[in-house]
C-alpha atoms as a PDB file:
ATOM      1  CA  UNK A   1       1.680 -43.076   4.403  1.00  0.00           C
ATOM      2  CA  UNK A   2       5.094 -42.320   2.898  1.00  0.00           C
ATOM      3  CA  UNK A   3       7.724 -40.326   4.301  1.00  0.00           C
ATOM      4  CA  UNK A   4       7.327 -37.276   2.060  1.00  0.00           C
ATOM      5  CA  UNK A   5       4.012 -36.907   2.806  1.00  0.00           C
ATOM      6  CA  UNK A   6       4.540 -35.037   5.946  1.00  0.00           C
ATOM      7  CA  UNK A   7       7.443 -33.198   4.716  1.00  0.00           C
ATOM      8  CA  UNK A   8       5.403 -31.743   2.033  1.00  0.00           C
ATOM      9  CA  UNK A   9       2.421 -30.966   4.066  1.00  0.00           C
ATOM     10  CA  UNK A  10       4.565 -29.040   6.748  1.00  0.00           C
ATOM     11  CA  UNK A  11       5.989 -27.431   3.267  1.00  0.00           C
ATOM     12  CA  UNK A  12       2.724 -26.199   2.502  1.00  0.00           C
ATOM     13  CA  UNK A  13       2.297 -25.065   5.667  1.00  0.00           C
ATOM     14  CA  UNK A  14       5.396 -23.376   6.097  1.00  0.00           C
ATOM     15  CA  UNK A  15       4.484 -21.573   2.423  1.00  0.00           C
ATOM     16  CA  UNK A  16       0.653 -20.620   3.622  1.00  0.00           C
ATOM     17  CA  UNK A  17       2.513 -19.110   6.436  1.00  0.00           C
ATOM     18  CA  UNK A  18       4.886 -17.217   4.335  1.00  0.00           C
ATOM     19  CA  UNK A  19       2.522 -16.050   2.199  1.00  0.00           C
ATOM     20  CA  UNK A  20      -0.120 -14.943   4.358  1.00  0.00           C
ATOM     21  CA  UNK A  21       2.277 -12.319   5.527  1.00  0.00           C
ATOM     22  CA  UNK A  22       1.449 -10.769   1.913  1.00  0.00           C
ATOM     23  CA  UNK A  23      -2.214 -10.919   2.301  1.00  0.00           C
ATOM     24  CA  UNK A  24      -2.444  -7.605   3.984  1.00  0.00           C
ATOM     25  CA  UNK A  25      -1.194  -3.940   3.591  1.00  0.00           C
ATOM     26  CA  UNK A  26      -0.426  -1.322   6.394  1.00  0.00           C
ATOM     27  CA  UNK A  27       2.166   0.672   5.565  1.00  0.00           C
ATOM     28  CA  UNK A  28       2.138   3.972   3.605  1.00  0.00           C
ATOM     29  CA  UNK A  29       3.892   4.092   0.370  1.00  0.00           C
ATOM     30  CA  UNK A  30       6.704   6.076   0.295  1.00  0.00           C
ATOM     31  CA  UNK A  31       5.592   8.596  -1.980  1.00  0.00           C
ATOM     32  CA  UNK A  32       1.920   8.890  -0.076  1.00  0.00           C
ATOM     33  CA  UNK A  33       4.191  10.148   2.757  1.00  0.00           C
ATOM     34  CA  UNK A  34       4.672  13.612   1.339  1.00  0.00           C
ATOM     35  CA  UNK A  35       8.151  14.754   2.923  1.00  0.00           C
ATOM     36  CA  UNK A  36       6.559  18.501   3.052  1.00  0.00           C
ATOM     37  CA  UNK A  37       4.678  19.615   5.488  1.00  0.00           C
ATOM     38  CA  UNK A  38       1.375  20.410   4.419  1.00  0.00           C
ATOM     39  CA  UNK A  39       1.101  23.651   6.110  1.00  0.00           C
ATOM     40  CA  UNK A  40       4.729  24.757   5.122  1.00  0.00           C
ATOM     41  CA  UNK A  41       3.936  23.683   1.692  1.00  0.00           C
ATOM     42  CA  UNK A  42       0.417  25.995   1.409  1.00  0.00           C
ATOM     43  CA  UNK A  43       1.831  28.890   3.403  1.00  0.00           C
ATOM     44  CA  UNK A  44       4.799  28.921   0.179  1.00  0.00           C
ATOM     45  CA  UNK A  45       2.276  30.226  -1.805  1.00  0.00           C
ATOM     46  CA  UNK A  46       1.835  33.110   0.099  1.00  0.00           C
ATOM     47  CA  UNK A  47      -1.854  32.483   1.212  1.00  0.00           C
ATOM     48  CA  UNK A  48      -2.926  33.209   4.986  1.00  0.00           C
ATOM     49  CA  UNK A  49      -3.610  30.435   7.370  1.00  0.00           C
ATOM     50  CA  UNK A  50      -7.220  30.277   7.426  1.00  0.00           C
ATOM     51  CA  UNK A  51      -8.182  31.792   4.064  1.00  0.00           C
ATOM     52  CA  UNK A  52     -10.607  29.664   1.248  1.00  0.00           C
ATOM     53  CA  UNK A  53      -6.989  29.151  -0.366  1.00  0.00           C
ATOM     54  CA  UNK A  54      -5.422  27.750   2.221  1.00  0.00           C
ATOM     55  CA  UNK A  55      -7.814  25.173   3.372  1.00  0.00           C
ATOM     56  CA  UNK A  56      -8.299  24.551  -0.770  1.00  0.00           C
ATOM     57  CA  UNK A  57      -4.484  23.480  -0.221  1.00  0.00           C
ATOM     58  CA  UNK A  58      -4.771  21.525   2.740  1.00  0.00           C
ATOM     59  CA  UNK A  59      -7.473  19.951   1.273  1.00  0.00           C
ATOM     60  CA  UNK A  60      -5.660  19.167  -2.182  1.00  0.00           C
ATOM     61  CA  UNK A  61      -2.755  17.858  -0.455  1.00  0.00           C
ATOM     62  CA  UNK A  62      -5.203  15.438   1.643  1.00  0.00           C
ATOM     63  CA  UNK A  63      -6.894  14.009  -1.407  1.00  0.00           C
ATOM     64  CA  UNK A  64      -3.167  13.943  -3.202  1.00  0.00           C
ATOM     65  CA  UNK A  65      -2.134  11.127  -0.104  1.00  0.00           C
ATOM     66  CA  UNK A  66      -5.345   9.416  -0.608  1.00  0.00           C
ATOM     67  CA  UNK A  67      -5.401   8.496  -4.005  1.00  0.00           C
ATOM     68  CA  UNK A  68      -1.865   7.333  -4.005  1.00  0.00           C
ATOM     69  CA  UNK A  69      -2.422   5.546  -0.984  1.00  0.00           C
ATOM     70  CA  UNK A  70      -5.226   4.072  -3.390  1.00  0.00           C
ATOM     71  CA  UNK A  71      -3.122   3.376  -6.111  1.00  0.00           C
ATOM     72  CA  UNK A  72      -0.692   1.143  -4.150  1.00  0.00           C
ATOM     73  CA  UNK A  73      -3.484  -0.532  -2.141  1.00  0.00           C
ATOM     74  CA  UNK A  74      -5.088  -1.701  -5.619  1.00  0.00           C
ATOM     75  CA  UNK A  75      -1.707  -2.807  -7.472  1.00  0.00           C
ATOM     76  CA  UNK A  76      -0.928  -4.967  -4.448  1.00  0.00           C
ATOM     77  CA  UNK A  77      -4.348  -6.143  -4.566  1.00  0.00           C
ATOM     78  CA  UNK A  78      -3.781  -6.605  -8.421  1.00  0.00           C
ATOM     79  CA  UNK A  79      -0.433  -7.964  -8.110  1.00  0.00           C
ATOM     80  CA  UNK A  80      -1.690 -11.070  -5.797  1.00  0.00           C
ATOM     81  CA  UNK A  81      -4.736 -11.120  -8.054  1.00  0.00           C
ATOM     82  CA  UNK A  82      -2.824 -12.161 -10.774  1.00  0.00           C
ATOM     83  CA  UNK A  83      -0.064 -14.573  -8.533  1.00  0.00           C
ATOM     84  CA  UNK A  84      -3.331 -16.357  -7.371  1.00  0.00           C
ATOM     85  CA  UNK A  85      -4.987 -16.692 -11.220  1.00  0.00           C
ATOM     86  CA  UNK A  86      -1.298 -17.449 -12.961  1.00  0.00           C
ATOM     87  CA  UNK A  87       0.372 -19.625 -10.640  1.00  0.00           C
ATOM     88  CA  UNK A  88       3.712 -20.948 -13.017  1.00  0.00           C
ATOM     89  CA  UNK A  89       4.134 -24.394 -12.570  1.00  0.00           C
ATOM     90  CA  UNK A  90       8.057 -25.481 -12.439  1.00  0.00           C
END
């Protein structure tokens, strides 16, 4: 067994390492984190607290979050899709 043997494994295992730190997502993106609060925001409109508007709001606003919060879970899915099908070799 040659020297470099064991430097390169431990180099693949300090890259695995790295890397795995990419393999999952927790935070919210910063634009799923509407900065308004969702009841200031539908009480602007001048609807009552309670009425079919306002919980049409509320409700808007909660499917608004979701989908972006969808959009950056499946580009980082689709971003390490592609690292893992294209690797560049130097």
């Amino acid at each position: 067994m040659s020297p470099t043997v064991p430097s390169r494994l431990a180099l693949a295992l300090l890259a695995a390492l790295a890397l795995s730190a990419c393999s999952s997502r927790h935070e919210v993106p910063s634009y799923a984190a509407m900065p308004e609060d969702d009841d200031a925001f539908c009480r602007q409109n001048g609807v009552a607290v309670g009425s079919n508007e306002y919980v049409a709001c509320r409700k808007n606003r909660d499917v608004q979050r979701s989908n972006a919060l969808t959009r950056a879970n499946r580009a980082q899915r689709n971003l390490g899709e592609m690292m893992l099908n294209n690797p560049e070799r130097p």
